[in-house]
Protein backbone atom coordinates (compact mmCIF):
# COMPACT_ATOMS: atom_id res chain seq x y z
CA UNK A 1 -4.87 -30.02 15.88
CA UNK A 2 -2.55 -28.12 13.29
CA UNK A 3 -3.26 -24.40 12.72
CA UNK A 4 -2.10 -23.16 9.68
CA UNK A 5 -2.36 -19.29 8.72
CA UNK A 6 -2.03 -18.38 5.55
CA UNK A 7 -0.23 -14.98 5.45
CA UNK A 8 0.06 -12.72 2.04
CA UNK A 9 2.93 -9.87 2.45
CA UNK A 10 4.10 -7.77 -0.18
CA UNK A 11 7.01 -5.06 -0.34
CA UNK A 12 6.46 -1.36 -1.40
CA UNK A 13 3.34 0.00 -2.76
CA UNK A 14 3.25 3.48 -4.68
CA UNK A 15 0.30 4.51 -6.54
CA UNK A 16 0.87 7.64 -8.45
CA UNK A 17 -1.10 6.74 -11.86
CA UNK A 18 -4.21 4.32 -11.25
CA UNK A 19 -6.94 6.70 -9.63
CA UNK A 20 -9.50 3.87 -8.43
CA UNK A 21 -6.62 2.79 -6.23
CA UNK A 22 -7.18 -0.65 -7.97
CA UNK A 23 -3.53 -2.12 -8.38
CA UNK A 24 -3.40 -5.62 -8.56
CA UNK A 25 -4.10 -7.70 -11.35
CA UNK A 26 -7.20 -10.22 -10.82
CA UNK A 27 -5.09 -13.16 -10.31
CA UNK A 28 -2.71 -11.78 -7.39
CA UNK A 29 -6.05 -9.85 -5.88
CA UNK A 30 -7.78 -13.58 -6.14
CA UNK A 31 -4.01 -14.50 -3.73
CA UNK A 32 -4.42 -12.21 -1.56
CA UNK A 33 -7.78 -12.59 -0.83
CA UNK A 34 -7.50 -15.98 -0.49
CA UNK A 35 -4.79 -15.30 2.58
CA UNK A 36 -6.07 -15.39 6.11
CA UNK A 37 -4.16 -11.87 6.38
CA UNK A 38 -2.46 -9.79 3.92
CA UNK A 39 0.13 -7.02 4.73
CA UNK A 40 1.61 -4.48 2.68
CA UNK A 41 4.28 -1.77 3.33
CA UNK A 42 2.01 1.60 1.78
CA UNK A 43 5.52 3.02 0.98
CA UNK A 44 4.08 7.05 0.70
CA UNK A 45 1.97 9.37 1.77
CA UNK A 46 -1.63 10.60 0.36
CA UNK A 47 -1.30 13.26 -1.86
CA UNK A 48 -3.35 16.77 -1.79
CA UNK A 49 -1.15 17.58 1.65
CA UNK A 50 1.51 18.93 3.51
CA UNK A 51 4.56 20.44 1.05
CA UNK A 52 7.37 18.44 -0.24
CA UNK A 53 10.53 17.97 2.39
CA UNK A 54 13.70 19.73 1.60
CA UNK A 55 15.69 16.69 1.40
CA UNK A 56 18.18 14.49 -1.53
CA UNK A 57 16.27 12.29 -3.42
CA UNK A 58 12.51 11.87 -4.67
CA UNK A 59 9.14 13.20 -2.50
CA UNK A 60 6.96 10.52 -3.17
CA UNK A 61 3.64 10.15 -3.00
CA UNK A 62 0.19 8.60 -4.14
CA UNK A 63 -3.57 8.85 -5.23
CA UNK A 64 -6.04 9.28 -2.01
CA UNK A 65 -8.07 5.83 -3.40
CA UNK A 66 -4.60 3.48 -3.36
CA UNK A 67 -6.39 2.54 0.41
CA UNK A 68 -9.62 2.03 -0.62
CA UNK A 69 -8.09 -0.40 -3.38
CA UNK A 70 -5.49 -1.94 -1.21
CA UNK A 71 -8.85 -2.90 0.96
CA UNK A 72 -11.12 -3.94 -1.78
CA UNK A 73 -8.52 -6.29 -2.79
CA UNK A 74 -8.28 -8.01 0.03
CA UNK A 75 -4.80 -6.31 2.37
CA UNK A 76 -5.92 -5.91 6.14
CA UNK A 77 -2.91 -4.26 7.43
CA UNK A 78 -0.86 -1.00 5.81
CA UNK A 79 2.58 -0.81 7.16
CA UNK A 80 3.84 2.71 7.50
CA UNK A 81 7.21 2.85 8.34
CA UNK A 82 9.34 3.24 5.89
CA UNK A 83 11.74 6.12 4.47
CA UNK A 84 9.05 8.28 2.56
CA UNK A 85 6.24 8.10 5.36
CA UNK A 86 7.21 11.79 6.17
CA UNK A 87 8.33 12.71 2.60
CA UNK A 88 5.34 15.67 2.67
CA UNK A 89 5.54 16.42 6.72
């Protein structure tokens, strides 16, 4: 018996415009939806806390719905590591 899983995973996601969190158009949320498990790397934090970190470069980060969106359109798993995780402590 074959098992195939069908697996959806996408790079980094930064929301800092759409405030319903809803990001992807209709026919990539219809893909991932479709996948047996979808993965994305949430590339910043929720904004509203902590301060900026004194560091070089950009603080990023990104409305407080981007999760409920990423969910509602179908990702089951949020990766966090990445290098602006800790961009606002």
């Amino acid at each position: 018996m074959k098992n195939d899983a069908h697996i959806f995973i996408c790079g980094d996601v930064v929301n800092k415009f759409k405030e319903d969190g809803l990001l992807c158009s209709d026919e990539i949320s219809n893909e991932v939806n479709s996948a047996d498990f979808a993965i994305c790397n949430f590339e910043a934090p929720i904004e509203g806390k902590g301060k900026p970190a004194r560091k070089p470069g950009i603080c990023l980060n990104q409305k407080a719905n981007t999760i409920i969106g990423l969910r509602k359109q179908g990702f089951d798993l949020l990766l966090l590591a990445n290098n602006h995780m800790l961009d606002y402590g």
